[in-house]
C-alpha atoms as a PDB file:
ATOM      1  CA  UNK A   1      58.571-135.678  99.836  1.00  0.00           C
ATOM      2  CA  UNK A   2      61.340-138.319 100.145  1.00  0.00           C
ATOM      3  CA  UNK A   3      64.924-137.137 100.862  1.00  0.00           C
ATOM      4  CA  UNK A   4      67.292-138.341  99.213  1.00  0.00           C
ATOM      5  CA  UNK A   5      69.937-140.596 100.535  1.00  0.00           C
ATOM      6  CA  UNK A   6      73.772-139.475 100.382  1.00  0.00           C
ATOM      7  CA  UNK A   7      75.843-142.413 100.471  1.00  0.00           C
ATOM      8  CA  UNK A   8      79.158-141.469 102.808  1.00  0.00           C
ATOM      9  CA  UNK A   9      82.046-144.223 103.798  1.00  0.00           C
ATOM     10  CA  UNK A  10      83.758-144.327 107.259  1.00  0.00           C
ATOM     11  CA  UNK A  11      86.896-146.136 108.905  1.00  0.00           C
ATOM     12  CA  UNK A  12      87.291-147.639 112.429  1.00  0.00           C
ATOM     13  CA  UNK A  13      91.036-147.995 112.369  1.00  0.00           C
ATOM     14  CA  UNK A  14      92.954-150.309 114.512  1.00  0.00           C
ATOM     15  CA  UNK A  15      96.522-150.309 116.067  1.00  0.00           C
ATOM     16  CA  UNK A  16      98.311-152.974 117.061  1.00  0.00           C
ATOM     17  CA  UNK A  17      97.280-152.426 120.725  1.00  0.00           C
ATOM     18  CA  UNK A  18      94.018-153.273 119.420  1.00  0.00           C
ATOM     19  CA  UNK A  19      92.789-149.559 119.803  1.00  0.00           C
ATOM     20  CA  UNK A  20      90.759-147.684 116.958  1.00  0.00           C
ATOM     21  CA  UNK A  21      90.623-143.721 116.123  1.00  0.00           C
ATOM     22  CA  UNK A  22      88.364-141.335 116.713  1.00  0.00           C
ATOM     23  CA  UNK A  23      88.555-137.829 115.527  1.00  0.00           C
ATOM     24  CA  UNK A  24      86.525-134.440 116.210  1.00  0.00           C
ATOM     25  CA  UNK A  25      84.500-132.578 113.415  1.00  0.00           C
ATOM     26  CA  UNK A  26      86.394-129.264 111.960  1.00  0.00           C
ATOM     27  CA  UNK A  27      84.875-126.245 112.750  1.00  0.00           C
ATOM     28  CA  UNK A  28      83.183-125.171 109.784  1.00  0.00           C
ATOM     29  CA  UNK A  29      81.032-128.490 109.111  1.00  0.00           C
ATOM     30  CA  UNK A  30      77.567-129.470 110.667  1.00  0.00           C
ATOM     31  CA  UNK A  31      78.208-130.988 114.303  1.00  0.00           C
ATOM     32  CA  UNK A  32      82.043-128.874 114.464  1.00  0.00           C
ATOM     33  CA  UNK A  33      83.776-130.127 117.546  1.00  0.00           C
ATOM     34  CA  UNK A  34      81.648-134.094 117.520  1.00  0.00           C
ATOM     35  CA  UNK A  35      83.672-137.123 117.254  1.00  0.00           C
ATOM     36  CA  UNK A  36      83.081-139.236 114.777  1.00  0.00           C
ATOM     37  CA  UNK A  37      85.244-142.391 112.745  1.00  0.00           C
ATOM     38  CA  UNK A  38      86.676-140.538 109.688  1.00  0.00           C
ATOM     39  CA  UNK A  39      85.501-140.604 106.160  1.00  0.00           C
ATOM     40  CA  UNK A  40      82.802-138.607 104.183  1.00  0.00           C
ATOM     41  CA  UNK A  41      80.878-138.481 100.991  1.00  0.00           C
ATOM     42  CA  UNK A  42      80.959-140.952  98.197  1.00  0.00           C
ATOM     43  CA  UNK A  43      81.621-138.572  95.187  1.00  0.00           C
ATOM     44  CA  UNK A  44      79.929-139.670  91.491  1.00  0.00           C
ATOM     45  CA  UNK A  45      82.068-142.394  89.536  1.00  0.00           C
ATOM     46  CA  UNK A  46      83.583-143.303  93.029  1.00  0.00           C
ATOM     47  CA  UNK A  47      83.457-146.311  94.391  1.00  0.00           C
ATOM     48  CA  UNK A  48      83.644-147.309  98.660  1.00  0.00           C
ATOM     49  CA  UNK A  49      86.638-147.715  98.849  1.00  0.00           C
ATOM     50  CA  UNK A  50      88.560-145.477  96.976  1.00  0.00           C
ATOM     51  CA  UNK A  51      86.060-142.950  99.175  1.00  0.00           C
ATOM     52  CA  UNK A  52      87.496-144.288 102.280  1.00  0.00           C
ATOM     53  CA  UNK A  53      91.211-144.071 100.792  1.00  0.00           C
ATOM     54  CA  UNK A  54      90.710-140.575  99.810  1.00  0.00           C
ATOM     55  CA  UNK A  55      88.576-139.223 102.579  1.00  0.00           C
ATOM     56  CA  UNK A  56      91.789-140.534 105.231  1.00  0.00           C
ATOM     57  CA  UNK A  57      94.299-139.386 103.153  1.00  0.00           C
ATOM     58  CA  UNK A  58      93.087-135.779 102.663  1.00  0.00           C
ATOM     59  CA  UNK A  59      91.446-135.616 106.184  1.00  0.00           C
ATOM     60  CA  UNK A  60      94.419-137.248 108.600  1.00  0.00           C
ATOM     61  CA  UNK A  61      97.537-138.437 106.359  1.00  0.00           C
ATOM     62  CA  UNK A  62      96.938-142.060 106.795  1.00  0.00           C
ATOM     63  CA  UNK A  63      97.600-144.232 103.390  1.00  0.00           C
ATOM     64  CA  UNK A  64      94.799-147.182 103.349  1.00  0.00           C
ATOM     65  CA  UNK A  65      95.980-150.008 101.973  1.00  0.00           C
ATOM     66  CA  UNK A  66      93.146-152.654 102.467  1.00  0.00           C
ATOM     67  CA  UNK A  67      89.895-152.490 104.754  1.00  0.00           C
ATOM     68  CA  UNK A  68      87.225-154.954 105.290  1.00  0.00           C
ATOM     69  CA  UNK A  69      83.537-154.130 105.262  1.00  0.00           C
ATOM     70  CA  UNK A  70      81.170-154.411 108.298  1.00  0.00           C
ATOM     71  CA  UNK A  71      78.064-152.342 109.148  1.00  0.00           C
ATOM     72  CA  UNK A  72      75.502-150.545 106.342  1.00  0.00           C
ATOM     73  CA  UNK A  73      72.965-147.781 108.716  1.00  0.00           C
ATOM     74  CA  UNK A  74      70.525-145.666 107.083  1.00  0.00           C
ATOM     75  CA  UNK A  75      71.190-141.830 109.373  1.00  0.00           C
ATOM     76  CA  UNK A  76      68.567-139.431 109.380  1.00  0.00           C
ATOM     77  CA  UNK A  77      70.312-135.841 110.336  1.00  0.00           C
ATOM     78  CA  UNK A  78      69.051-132.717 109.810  1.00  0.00           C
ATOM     79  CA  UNK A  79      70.880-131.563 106.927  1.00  0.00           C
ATOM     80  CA  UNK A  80      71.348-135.008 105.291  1.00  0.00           C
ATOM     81  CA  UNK A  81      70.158-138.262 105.322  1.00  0.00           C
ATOM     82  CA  UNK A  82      72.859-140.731 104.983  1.00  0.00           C
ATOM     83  CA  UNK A  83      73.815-143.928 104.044  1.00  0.00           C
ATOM     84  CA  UNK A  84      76.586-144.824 106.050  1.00  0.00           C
ATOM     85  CA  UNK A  85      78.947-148.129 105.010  1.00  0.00           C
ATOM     86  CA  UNK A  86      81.891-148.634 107.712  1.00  0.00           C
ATOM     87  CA  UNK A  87      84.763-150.458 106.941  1.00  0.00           C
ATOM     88  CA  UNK A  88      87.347-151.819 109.780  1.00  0.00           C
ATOM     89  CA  UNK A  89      90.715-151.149 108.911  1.00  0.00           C
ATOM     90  CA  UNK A  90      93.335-153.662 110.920  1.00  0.00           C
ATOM     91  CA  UNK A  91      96.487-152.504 111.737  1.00  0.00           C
ATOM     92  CA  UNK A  92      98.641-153.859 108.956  1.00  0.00           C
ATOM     93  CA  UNK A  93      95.731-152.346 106.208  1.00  0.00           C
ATOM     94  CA  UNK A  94      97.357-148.613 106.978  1.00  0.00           C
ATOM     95  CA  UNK A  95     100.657-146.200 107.006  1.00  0.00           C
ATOM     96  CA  UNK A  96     101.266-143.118 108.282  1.00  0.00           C
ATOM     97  CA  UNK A  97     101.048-140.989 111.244  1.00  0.00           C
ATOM     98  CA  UNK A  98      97.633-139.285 111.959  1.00  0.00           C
ATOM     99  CA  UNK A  99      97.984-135.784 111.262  1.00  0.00           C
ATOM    100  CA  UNK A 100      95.423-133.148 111.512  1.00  0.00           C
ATOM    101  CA  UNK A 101      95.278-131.525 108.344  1.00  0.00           C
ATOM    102  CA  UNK A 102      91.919-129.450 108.354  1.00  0.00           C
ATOM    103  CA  UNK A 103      92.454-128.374 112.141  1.00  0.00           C
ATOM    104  CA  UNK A 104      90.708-131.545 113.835  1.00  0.00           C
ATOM    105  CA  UNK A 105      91.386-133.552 117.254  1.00  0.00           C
ATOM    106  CA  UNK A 106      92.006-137.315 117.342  1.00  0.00           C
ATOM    107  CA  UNK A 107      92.323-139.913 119.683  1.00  0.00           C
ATOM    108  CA  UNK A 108      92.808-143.312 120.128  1.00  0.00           C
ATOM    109  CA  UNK A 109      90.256-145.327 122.263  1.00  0.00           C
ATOM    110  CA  UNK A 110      90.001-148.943 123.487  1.00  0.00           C
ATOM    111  CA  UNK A 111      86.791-151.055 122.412  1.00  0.00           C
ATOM    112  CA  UNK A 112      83.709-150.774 125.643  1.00  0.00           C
ATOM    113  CA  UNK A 113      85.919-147.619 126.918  1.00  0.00           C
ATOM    114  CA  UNK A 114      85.726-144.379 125.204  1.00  0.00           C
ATOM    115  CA  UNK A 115      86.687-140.865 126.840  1.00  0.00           C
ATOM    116  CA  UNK A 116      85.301-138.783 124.049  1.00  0.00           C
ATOM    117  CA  UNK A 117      82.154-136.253 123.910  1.00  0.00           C
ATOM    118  CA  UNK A 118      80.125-135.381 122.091  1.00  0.00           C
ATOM    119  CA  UNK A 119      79.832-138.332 119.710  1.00  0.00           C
ATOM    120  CA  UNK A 120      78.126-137.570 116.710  1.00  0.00           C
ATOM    121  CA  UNK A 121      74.529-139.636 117.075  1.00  0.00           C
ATOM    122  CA  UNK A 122      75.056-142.045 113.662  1.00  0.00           C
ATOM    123  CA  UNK A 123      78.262-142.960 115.046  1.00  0.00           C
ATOM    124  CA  UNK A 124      76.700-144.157 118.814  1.00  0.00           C
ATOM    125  CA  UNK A 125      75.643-147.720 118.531  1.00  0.00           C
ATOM    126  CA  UNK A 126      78.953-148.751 116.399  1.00  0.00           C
ATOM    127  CA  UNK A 127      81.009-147.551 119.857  1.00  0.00           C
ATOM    128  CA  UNK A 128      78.076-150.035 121.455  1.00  0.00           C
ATOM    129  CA  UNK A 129      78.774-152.641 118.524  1.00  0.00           C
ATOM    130  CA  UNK A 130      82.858-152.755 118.722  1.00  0.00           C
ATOM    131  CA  UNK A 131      82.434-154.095 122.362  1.00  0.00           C
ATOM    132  CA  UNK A 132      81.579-156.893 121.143  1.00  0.00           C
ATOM    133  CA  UNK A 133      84.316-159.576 120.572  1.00  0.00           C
ATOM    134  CA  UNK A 134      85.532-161.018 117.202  1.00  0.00           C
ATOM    135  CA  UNK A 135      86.044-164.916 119.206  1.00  0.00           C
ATOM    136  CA  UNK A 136      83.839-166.446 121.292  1.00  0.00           C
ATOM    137  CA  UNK A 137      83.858-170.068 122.007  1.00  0.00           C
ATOM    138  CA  UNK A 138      81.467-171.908 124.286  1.00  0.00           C
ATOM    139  CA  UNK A 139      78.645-174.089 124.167  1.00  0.00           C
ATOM    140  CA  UNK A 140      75.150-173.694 123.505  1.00  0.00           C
ATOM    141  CA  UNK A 141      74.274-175.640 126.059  1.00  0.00           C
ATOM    142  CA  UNK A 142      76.805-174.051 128.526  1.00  0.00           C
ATOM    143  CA  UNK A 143      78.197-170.384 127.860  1.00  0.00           C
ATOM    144  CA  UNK A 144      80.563-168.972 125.551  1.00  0.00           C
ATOM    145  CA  UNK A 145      83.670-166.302 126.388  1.00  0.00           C
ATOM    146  CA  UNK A 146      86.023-163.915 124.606  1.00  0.00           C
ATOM    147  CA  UNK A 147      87.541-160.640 125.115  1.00  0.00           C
ATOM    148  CA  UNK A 148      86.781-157.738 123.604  1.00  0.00           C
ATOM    149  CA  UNK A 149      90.482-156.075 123.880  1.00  0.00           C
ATOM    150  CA  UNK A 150      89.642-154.617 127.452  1.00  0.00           C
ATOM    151  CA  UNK A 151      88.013-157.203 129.427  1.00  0.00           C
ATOM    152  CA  UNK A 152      86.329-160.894 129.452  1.00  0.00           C
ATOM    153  CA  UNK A 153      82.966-161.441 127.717  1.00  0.00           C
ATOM    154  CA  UNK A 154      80.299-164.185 128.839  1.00  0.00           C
ATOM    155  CA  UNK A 155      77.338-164.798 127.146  1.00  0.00           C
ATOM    156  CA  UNK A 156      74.263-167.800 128.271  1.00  0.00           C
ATOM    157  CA  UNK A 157      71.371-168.544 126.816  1.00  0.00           C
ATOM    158  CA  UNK A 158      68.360-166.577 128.173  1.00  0.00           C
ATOM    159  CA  UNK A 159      64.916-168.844 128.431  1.00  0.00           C
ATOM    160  CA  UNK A 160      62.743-165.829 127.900  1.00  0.00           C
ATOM    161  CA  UNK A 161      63.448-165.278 124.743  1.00  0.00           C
ATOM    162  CA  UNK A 162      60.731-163.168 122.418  1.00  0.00           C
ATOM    163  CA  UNK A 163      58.743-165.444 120.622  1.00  0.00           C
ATOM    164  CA  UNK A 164      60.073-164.281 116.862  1.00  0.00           C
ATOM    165  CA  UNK A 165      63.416-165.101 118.582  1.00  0.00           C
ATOM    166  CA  UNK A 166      64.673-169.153 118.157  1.00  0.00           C
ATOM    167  CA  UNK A 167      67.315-168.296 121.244  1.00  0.00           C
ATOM    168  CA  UNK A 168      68.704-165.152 123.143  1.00  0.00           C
ATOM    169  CA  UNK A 169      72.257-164.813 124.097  1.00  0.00           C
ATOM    170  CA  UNK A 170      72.627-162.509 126.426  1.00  0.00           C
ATOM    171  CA  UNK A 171      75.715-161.122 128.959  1.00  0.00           C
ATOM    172  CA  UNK A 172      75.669-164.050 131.680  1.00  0.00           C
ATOM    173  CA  UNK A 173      77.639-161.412 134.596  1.00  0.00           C
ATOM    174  CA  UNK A 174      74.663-158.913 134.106  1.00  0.00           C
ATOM    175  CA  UNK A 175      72.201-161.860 134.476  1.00  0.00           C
ATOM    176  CA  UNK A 176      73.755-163.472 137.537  1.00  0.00           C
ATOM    177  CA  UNK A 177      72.887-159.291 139.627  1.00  0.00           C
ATOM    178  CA  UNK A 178      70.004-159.046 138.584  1.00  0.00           C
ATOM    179  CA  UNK A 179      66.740-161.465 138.261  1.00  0.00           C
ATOM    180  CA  UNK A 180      65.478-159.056 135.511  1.00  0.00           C
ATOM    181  CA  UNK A 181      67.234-157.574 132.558  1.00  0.00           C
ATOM    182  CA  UNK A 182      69.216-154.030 132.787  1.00  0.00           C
ATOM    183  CA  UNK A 183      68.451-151.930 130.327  1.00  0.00           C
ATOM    184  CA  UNK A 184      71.946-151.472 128.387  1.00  0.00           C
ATOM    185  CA  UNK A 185      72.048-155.460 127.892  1.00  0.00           C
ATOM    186  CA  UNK A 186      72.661-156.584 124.040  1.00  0.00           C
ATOM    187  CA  UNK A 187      70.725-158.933 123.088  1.00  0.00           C
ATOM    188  CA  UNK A 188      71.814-161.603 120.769  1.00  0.00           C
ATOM    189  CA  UNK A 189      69.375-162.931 118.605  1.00  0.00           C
ATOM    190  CA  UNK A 190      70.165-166.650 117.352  1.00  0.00           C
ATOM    191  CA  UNK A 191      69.330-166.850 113.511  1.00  0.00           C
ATOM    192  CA  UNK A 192      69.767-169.881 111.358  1.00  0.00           C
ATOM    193  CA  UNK A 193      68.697-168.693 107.568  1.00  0.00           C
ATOM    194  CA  UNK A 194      67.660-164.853 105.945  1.00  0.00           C
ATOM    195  CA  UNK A 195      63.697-165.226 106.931  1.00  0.00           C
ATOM    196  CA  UNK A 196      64.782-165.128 110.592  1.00  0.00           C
ATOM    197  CA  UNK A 197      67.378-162.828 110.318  1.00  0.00           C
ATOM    198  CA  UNK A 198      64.610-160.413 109.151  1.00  0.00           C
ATOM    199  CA  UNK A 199      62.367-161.465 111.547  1.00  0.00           C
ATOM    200  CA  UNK A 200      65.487-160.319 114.474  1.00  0.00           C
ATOM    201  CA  UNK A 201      66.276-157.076 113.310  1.00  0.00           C
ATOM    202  CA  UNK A 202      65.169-155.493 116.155  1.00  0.00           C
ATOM    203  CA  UNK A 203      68.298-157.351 117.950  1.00  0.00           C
ATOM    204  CA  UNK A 204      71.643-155.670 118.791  1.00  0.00           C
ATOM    205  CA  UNK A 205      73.606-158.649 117.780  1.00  0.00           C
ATOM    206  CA  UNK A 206      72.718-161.630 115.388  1.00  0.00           C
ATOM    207  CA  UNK A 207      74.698-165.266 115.756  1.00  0.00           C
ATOM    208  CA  UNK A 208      73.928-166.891 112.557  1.00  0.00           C
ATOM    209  CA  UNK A 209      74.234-170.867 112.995  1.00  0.00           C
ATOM    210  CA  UNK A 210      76.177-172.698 110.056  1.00  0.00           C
ATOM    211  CA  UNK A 211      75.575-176.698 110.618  1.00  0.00           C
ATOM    212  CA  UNK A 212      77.221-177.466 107.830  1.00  0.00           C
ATOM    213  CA  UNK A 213      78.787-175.711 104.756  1.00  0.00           C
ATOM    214  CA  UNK A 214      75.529-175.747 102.590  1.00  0.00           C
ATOM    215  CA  UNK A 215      74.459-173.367 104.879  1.00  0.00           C
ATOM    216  CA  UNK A 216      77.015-170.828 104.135  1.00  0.00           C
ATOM    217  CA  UNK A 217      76.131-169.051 100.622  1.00  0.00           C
ATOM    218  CA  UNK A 218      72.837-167.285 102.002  1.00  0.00           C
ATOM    219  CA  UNK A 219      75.079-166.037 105.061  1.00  0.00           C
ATOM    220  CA  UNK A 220      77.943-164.894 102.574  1.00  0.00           C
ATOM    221  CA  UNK A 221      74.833-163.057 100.564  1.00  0.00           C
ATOM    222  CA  UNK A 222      73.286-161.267 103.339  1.00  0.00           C
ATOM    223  CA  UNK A 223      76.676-159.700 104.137  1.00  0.00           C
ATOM    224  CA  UNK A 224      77.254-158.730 100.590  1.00  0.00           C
ATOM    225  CA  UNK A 225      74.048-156.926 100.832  1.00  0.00           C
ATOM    226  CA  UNK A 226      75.145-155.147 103.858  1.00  0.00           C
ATOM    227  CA  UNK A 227      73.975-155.643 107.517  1.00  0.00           C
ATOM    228  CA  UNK A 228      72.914-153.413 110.273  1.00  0.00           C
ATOM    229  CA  UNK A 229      73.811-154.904 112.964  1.00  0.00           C
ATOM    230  CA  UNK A 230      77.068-156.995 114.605  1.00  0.00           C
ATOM    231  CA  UNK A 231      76.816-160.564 112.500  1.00  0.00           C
ATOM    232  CA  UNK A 232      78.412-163.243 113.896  1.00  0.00           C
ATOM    233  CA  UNK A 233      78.766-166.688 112.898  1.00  0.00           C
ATOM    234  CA  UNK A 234      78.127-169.816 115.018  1.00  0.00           C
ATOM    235  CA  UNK A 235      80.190-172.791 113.595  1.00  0.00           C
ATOM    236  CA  UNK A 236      81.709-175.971 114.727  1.00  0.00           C
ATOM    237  CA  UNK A 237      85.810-175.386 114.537  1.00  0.00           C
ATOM    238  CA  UNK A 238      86.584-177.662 111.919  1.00  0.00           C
ATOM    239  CA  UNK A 239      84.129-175.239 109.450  1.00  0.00           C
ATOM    240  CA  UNK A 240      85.757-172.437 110.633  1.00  0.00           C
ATOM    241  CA  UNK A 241      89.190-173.439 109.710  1.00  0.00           C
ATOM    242  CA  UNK A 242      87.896-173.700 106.473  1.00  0.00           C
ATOM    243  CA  UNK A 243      85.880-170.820 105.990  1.00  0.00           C
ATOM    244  CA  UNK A 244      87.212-168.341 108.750  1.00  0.00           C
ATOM    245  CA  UNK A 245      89.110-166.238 106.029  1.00  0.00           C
ATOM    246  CA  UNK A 246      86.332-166.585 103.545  1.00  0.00           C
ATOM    247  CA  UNK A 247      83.737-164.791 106.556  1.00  0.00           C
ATOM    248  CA  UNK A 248      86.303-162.018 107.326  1.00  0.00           C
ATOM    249  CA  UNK A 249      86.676-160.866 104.275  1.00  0.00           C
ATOM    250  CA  UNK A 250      82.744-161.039 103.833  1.00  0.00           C
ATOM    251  CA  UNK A 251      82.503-158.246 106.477  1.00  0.00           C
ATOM    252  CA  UNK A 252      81.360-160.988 109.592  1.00  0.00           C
ATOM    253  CA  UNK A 253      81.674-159.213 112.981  1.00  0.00           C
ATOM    254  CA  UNK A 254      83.398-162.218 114.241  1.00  0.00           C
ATOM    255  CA  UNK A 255      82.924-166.197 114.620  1.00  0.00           C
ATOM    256  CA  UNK A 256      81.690-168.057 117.901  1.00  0.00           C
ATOM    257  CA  UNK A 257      83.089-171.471 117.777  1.00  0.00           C
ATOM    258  CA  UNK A 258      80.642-174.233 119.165  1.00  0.00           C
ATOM    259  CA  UNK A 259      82.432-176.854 120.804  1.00  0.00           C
ATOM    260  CA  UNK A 260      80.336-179.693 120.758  1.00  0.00           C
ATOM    261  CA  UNK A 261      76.316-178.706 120.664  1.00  0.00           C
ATOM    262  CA  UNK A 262      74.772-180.147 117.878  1.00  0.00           C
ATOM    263  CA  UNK A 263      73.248-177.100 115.729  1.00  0.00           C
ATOM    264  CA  UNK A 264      70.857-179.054 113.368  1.00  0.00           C
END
């Protein structure tokens, strides 16, 4: 017999240091004393993001004023089996000072760092996820670097890519130790239409290329369907000044800007 699927909203708040929130379960709810990004339940007639405004307001004191969409991940507890839509909230989309109204901790933590435990297991591989920059730039052909808040990123192209797989990003430093892959490496799976970003879901990261601007309205509709995983879009700079805003809003993890490899 199927379960049915409880759709529930959550926030990853930023300040302007470029931290985001956690906060610990109240006792008196399944996993009490589990950090987690705030939110909850979806009620009937609601939709996200009055959820998310209501959910902060009632559990910490914090007034949302606009958020932008980002992961969708299907959660299979034991209680509940949720559908879980996060939204990133930047610093200038809130007021207020957190405030524990039903007896909760909270903390702010920096993006690849987190001092917390126990995290509550849906809410694992978005800690893994927000390491990941919102600006890369590079080449294909070369390497491409950001910073992820607390320290520099690399990526290079990996040859041994798996065959489903166009091209494999992956994080140059831990390359350069070791001739073989560690473990904990993301893998970024290079994606240029929706076909092959089904074919990559078993990625950590997608980079979807945009040669051009025709190539944009099937990467603005998988987002409005929701994604899984960190989306990122690979696009020469001159696109991006045009259509930067446009992919924010869309819920895009970030952009990698390609300075110069041709992506046709």
């Amino acid at each position: 017999m199927s379960r049915l699927t409880v759709p529930v909203v959550a926030g990853i708040l930023y300040n302007r240091d470029g931290e985001f929130l956690l906060s610990s379960r109240p006792a008196g709810k399944p996993y009490a004393g589990y950090w987690e990004f705030a939110g909850g339940k979806v009620e009937a007639g609601e939709d996200d993001l009055s959820a998310l405004a209501r959910e902060w307001q009632e559990e910490l004191g914090i007034r949302i004023l606009h958020a932008t969409p980002w992961l969708t991940r299907i959660h299979d507890y034991e209680h509940a089996r949720v559908r879980l839509r996060f939204y990133r909230i930047a610093a200038d989309g809130w007021q207020g000072q957190p405030q524990a109204h039903e007896g909760q901790g909270w903390r702010w933590q920096r993006p690849g760092h987190f001092d917390v435990a126990p995290m509550l297991p849906a809410n694992t591989p978005i800690l893994r996820a927000l390491s990941i920059p919102q600006q890369l730039s590079g080449r294909l052909d070369g390497v491409f670097r950001g910073h992820n808040g607390s320290e520099e990123y690399t990526l290079a192209v990996w040859p041994q890519a798996e065959p489903h797989h166009r091209q494999v990003l992956f994080d140059i430093d831990q390359l350069m130790q070791r001739h073989r892959l560690p473990a904990d490496t993301l893998c970024f799976a290079l994606i240029r239409n929706a076909q092959e970003y089904r074919a990559a879901a078993d990625a950590d990261a997608l980079v979807w290329a945009l040669p051009d601007e025709q190539a944009l309205p099937p990467l603005l509709a998988q987002l409005q369907a929701g994604v899984a995983q960190p989306l990122l879009a690979l696009l020469p700079p001159s696109l991006a000044k045009r259509h930067a805003a446009a992919l924010q809003s869309a819920g895009i993890h970030g952009l990698m800007l390609d300075e110069g490899t041709a992506l046709a």
